[in-house]
C-alpha atoms as a PDB file:
ATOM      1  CA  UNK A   1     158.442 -60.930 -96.326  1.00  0.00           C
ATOM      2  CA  UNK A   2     159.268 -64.503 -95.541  1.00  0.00           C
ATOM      3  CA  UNK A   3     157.793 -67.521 -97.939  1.00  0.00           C
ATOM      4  CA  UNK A   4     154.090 -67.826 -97.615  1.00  0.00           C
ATOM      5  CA  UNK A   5     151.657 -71.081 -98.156  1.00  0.00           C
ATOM      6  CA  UNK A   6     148.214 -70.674 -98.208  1.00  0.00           C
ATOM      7  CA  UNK A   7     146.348 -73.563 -96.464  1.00  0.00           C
ATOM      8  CA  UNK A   8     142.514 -74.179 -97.713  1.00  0.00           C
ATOM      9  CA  UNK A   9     140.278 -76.505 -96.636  1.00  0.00           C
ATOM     10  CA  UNK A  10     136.488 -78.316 -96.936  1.00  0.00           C
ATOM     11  CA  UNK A  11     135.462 -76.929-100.099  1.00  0.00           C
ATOM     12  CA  UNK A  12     132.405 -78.847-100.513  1.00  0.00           C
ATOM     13  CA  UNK A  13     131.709 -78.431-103.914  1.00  0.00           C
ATOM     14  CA  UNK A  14     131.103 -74.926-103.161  1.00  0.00           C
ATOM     15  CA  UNK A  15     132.826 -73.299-106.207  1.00  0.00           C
ATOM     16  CA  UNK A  16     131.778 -69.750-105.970  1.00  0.00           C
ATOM     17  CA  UNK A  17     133.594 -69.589-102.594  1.00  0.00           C
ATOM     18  CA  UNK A  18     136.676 -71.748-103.670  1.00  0.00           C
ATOM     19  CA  UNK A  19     137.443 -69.439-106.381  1.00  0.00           C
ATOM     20  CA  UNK A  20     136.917 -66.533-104.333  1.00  0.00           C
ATOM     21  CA  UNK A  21     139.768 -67.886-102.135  1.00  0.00           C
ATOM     22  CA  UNK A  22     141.842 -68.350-105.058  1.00  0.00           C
ATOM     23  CA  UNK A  23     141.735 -65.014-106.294  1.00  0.00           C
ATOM     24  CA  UNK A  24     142.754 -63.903-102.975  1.00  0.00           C
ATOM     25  CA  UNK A  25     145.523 -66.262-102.724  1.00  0.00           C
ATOM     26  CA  UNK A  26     146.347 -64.814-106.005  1.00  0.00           C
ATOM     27  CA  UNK A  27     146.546 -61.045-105.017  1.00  0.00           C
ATOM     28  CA  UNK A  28     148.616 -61.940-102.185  1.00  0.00           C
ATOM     29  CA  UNK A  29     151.037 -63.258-104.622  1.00  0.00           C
ATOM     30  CA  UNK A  30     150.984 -66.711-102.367  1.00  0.00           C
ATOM     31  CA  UNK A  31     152.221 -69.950-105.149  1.00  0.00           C
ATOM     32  CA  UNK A  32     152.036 -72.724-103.180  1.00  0.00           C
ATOM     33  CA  UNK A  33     148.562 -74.156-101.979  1.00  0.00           C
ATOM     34  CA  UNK A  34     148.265 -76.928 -99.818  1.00  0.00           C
ATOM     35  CA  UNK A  35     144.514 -78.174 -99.180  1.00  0.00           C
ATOM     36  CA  UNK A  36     143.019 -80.592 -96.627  1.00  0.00           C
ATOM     37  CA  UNK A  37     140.796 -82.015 -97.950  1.00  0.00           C
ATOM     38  CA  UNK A  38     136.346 -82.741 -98.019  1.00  0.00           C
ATOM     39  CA  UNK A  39     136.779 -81.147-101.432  1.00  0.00           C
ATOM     40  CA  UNK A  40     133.411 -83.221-102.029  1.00  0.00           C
ATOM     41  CA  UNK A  41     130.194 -83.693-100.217  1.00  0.00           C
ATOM     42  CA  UNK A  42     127.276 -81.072 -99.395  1.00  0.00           C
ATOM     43  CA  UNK A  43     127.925 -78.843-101.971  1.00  0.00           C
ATOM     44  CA  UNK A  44     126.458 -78.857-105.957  1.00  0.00           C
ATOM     45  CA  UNK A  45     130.150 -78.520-107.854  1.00  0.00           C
ATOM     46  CA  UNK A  46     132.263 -81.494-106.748  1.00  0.00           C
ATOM     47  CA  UNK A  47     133.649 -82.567-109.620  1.00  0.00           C
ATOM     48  CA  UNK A  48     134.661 -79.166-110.666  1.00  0.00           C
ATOM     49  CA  UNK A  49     135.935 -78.526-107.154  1.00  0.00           C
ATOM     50  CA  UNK A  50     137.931 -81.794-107.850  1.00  0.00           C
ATOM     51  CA  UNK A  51     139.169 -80.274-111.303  1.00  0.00           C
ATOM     52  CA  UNK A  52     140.611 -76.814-109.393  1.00  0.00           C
ATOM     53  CA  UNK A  53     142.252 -78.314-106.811  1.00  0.00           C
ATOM     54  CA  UNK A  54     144.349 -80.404-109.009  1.00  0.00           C
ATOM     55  CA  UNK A  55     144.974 -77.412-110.841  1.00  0.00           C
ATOM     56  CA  UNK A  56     146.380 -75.765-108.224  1.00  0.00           C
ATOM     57  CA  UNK A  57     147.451 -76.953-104.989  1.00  0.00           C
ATOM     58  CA  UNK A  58     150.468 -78.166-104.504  1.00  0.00           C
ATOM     59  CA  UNK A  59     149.596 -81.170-101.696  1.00  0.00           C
ATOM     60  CA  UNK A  60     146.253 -82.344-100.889  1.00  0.00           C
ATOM     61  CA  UNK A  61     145.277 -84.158 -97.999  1.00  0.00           C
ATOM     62  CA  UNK A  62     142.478 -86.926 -97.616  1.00  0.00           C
ATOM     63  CA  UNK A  63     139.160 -85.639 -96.004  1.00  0.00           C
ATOM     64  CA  UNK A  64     136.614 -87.851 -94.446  1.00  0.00           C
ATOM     65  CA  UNK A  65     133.829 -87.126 -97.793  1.00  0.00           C
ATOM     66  CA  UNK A  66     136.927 -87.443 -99.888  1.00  0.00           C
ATOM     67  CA  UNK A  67     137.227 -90.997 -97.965  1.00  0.00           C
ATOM     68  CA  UNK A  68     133.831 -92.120 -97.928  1.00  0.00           C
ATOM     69  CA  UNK A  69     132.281 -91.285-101.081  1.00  0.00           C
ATOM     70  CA  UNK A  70     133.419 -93.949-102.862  1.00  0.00           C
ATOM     71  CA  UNK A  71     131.701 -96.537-100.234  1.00  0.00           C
ATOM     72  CA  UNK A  72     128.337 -97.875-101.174  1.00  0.00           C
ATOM     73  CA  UNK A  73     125.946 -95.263-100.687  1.00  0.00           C
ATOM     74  CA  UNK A  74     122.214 -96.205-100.249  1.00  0.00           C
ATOM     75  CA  UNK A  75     120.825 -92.098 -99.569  1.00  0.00           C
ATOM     76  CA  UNK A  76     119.830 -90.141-102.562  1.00  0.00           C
ATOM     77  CA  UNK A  77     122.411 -87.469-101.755  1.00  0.00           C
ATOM     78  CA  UNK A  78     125.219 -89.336-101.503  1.00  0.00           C
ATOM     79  CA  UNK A  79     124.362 -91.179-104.682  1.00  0.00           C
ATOM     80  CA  UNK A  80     124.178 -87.804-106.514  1.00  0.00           C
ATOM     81  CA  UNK A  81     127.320 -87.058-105.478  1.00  0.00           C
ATOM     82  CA  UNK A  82     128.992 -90.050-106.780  1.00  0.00           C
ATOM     83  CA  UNK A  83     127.391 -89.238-109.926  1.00  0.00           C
ATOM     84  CA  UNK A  84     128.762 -85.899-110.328  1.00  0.00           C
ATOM     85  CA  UNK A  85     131.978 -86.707-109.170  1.00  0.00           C
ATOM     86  CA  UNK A  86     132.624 -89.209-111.628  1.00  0.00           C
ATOM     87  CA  UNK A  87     134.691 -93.155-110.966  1.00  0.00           C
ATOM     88  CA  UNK A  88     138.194 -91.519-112.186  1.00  0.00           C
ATOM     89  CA  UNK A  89     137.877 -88.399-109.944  1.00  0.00           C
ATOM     90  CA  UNK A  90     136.761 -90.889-106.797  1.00  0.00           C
ATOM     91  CA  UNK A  91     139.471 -93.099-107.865  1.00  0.00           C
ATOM     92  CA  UNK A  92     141.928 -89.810-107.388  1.00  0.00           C
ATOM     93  CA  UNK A  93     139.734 -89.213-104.121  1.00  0.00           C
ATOM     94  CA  UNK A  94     140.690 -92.557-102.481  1.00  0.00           C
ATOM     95  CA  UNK A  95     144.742 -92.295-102.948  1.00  0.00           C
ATOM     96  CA  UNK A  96     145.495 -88.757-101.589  1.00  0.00           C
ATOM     97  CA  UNK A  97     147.570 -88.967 -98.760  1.00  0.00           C
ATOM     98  CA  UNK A  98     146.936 -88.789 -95.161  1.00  0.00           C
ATOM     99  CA  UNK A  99     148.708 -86.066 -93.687  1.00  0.00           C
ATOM    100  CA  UNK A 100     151.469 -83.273 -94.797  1.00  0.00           C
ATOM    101  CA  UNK A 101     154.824 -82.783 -93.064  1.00  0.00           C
ATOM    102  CA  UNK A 102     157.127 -79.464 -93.755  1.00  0.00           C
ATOM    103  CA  UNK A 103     159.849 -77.381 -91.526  1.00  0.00           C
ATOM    104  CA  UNK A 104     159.468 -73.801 -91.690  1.00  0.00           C
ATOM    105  CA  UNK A 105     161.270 -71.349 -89.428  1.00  0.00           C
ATOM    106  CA  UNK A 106     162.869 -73.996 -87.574  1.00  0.00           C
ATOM    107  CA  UNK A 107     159.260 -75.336 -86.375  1.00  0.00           C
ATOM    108  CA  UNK A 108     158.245 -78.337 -87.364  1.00  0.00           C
ATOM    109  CA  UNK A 109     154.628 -78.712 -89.080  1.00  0.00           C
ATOM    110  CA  UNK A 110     152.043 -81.354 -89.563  1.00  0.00           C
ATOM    111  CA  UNK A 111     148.778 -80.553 -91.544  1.00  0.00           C
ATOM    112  CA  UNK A 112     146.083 -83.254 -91.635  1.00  0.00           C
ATOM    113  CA  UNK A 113     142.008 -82.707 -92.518  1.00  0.00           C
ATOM    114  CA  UNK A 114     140.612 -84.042 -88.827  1.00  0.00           C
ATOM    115  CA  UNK A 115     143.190 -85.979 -86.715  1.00  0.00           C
ATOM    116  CA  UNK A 116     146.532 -87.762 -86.313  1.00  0.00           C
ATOM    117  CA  UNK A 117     144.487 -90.517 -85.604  1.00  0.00           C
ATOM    118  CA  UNK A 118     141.662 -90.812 -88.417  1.00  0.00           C
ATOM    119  CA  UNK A 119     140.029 -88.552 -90.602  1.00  0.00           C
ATOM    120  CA  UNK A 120     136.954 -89.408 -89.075  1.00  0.00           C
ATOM    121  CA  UNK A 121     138.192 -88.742 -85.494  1.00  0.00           C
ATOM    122  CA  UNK A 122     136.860 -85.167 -84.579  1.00  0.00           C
ATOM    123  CA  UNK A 123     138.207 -82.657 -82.568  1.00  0.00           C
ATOM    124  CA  UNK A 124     136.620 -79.788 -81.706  1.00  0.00           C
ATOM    125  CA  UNK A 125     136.893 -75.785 -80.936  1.00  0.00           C
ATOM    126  CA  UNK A 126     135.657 -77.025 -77.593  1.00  0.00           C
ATOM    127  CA  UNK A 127     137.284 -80.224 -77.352  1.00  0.00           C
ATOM    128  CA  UNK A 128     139.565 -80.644 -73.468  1.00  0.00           C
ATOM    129  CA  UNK A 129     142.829 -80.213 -73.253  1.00  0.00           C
ATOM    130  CA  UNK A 130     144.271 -83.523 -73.850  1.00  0.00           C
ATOM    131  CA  UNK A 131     142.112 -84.279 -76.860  1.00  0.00           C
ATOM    132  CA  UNK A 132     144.067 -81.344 -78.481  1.00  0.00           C
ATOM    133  CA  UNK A 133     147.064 -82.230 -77.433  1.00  0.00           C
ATOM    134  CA  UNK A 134     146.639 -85.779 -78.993  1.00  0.00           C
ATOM    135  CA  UNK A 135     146.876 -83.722 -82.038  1.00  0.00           C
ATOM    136  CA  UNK A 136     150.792 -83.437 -82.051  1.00  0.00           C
ATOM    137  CA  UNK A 137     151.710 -87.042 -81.447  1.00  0.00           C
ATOM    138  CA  UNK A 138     153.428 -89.040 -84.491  1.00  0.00           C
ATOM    139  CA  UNK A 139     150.671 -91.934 -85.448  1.00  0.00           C
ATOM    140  CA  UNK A 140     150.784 -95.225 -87.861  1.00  0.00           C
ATOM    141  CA  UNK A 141     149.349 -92.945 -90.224  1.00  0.00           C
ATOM    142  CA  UNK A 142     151.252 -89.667 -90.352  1.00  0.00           C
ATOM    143  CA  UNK A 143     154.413 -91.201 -89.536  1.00  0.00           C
ATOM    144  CA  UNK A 144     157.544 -89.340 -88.065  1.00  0.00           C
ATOM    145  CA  UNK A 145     159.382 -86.124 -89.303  1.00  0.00           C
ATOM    146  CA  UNK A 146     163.080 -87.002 -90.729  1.00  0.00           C
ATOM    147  CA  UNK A 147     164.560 -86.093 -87.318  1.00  0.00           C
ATOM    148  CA  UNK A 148     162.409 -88.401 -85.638  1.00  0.00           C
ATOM    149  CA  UNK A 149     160.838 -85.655 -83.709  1.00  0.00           C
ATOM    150  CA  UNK A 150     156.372 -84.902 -83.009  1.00  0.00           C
ATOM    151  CA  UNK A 151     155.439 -81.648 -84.673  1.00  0.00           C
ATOM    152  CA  UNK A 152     155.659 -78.168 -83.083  1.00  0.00           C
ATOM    153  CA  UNK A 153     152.484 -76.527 -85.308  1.00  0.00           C
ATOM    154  CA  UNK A 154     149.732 -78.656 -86.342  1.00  0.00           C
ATOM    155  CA  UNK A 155     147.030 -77.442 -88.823  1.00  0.00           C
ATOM    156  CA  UNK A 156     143.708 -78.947 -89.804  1.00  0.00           C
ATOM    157  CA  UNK A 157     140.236 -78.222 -91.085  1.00  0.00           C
ATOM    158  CA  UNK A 158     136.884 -80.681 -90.796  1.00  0.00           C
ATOM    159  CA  UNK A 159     134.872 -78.639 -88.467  1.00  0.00           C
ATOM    160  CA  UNK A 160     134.248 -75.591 -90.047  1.00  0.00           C
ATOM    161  CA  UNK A 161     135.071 -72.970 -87.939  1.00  0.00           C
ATOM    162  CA  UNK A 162     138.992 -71.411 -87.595  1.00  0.00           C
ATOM    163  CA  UNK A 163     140.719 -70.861 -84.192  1.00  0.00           C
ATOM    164  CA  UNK A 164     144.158 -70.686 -83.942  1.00  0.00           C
ATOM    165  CA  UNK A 165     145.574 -71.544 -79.943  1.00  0.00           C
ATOM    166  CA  UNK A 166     148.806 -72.331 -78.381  1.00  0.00           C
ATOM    167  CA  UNK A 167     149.015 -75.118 -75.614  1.00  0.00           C
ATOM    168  CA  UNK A 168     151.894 -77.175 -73.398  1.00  0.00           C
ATOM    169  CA  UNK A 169     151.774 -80.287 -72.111  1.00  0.00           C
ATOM    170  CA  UNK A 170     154.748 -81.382 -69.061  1.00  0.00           C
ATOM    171  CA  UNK A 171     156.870 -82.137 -71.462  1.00  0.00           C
ATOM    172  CA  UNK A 172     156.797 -79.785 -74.229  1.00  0.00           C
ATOM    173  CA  UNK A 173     156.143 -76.079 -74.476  1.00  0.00           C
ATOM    174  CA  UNK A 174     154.824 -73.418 -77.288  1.00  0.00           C
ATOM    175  CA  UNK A 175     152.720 -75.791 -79.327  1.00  0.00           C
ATOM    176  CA  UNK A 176     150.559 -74.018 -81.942  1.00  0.00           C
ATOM    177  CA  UNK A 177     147.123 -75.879 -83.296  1.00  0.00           C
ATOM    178  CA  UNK A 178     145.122 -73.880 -85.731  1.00  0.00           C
ATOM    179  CA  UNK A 179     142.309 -74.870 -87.463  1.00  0.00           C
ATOM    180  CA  UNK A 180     141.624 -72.998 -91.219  1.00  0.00           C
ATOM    181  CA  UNK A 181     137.846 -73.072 -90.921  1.00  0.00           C
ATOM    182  CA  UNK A 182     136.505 -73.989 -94.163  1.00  0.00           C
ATOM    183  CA  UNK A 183     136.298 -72.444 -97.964  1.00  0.00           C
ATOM    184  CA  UNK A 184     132.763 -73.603 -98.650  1.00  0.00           C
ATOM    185  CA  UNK A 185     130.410 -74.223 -95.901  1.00  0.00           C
ATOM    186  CA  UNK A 186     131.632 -72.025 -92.604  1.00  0.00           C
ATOM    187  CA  UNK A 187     129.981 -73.183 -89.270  1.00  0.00           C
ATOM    188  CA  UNK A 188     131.206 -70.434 -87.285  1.00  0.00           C
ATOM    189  CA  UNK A 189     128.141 -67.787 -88.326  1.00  0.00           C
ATOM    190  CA  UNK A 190     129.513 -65.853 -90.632  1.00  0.00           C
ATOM    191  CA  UNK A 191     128.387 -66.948 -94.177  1.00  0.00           C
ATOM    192  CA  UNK A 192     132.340 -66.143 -95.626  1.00  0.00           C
ATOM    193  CA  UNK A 193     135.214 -68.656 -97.218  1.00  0.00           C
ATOM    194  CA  UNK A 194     138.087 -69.245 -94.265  1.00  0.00           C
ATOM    195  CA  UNK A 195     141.640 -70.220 -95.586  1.00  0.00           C
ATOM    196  CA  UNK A 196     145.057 -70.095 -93.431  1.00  0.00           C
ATOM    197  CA  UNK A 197     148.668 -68.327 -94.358  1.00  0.00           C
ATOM    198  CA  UNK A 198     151.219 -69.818 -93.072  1.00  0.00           C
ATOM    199  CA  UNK A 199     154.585 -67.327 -93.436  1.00  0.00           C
ATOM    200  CA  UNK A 200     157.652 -67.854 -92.559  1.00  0.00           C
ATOM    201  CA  UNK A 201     161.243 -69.445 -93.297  1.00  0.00           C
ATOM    202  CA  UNK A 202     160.319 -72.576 -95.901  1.00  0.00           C
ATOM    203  CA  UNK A 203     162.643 -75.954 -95.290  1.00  0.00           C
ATOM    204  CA  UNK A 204     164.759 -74.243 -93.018  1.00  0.00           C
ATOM    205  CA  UNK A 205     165.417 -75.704 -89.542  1.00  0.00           C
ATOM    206  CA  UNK A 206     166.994 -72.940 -88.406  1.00  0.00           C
ATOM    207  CA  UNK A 207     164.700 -70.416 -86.171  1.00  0.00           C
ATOM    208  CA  UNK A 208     163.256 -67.399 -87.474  1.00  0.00           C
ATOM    209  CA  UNK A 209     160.086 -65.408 -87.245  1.00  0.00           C
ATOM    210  CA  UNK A 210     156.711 -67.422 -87.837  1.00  0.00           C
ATOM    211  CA  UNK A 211     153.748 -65.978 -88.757  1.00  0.00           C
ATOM    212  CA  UNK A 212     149.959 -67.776 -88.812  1.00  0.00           C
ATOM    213  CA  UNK A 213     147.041 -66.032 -90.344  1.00  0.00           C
ATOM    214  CA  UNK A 214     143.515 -66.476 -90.046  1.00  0.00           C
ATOM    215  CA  UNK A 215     141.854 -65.091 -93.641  1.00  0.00           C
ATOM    216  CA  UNK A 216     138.007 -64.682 -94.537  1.00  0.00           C
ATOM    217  CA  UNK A 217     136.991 -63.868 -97.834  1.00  0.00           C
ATOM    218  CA  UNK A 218     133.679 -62.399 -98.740  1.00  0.00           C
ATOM    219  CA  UNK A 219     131.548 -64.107-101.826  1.00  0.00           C
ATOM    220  CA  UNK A 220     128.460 -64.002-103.512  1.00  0.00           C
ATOM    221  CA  UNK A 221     126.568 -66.891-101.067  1.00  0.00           C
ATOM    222  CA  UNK A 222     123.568 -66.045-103.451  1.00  0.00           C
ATOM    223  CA  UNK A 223     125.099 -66.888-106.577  1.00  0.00           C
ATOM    224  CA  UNK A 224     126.083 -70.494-104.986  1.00  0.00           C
ATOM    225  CA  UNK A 225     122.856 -70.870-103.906  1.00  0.00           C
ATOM    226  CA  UNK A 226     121.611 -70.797-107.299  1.00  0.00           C
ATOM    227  CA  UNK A 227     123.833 -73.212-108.947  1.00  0.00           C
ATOM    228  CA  UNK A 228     122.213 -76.021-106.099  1.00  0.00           C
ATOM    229  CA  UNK A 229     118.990 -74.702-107.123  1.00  0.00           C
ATOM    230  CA  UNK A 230     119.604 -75.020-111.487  1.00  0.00           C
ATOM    231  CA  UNK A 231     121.554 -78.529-110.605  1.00  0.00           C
ATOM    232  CA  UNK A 232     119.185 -79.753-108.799  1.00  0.00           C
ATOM    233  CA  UNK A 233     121.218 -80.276-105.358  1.00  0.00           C
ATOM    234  CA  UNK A 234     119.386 -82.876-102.945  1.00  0.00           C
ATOM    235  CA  UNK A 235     119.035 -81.174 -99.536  1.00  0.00           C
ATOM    236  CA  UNK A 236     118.596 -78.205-100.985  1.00  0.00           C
ATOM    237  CA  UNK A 237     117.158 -76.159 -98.407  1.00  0.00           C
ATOM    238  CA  UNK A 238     119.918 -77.188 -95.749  1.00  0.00           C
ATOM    239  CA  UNK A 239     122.299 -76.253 -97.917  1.00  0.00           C
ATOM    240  CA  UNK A 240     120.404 -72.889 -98.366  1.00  0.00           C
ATOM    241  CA  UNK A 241     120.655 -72.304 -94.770  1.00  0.00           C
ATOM    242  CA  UNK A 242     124.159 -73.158 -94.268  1.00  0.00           C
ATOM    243  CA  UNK A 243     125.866 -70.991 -97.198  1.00  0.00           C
ATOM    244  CA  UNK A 244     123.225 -68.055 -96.228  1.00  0.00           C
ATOM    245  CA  UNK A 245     123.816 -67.905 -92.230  1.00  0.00           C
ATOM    246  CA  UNK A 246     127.049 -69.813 -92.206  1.00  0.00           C
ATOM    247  CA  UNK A 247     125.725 -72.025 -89.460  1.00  0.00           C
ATOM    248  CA  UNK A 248     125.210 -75.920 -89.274  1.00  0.00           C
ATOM    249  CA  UNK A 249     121.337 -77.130 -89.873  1.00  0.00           C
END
């Protein structure tokens, strides 16, 4: 067995389903965690989900809630949020870095939460061909691996729902996106947490076997339906509907 990294992402203050992942991670005997990012936003737990994550992952990304909650909010949910959340949790929020570069098996990978571009620029399941391949070029904000070089594997989460696909453009060959799907609020209809596993040879540039794997982990959606409902979680009965039927309302 090669080195393994377990990659989580949009947690959502969901923490039923983030500590289901965790125990997973756990049995699996997988140490280092990177996440990336929406820790916050939609869910009833954020500042707890805030508290785990710095517990135990290794690197973690910015995400587009983890952004923007700290901007002036006027609607009552995003006001809650910033309550619960707390002004030194945001302040951790607002200086998490963009994007994650690491070499494993020779391949170079780039995990960011939406783009290379932004993480507000969105790129779906569906999303054309160039779109996705705009997802391996070096940007102002990831900068450039040491070598100089644009990544060969590039992971990301924001739209809730995993895929993993290989594409070429004319110039380059074998390029792997994969997208984790998300811990806490899965938009892919089926209501269960999504993390990635990424296994291979860690920091070495030399080739070897790579392995990418798509996890879901079963958790009691009930139970974190019932913490929004004690809490008092605005929205309550779209959030109801998302964590029950794992689709978007």
């Amino acid at each position: 067995m090669g080195d393994q990294i377990a990659v989580i992402s949009d947690i959502h203050g969901n923490l039923p389903a983030l500590e289901a992942v965790l125990r997973d991670i756990r049995s699996r005997r997988i140490r280092r965690i990177v996440c990336l990012g929406d820790i916050v936003g939609k869910g009833p737990q954020p500042g707890e989900a805030v508290d785990r994550i710095r517990e135990t992952c290794e690197v973690t990304v910015q995400g587009n809630w983890d952004h923007g909650i700290a901007l002036p909010q006027v609607k009552e949910a995003g006001l809650w949020q910033q309550e619960r959340i707390g002004s030194e949790r945001m302040d951790y929020l607002q200086k998490l870095p963009f994007s994650f570069d690491i070499t494993m098996s020779g391949r170079r990978i780039r995990l960011v939460h939406a783009s290379p571009e932004s993480v507000y620029t969105r790129v779906l399941f569906k999303a054309d061909k160039r779109a996705k391949l705009s997802m391996f070029a070096n940007t102002p904000a990831t900068g450039t691996f040491p070598d100089g070089g644009e990544p060969d594997v590039v992971g990301y989460g924001d739209i809730h729902a995993a895929y993993l696909q290989t594409l070429k453009s004319k110039k380059r060959s074998g390029l792997t996106l994969f997208n984790t799907g998300s811990v806490g609020a899965p938009y892919d209809g089926i209501p269960e947490a999504n993390y990635a596993i990424l296994e291979g040879k860690a920091d070495s540039p030399k080739p070897a076997p790579l392995a990418i794997q798509l996890v879901r982990v079963p958790y009691d959606t009930e139970a974190a339906v019932r913490i929004a409902e004690a809490v008092g979680l605005p929205n309550l009965e779209r959030y109801r509907y998302e964590i029950l039927t794992g689709l978007e309302q």
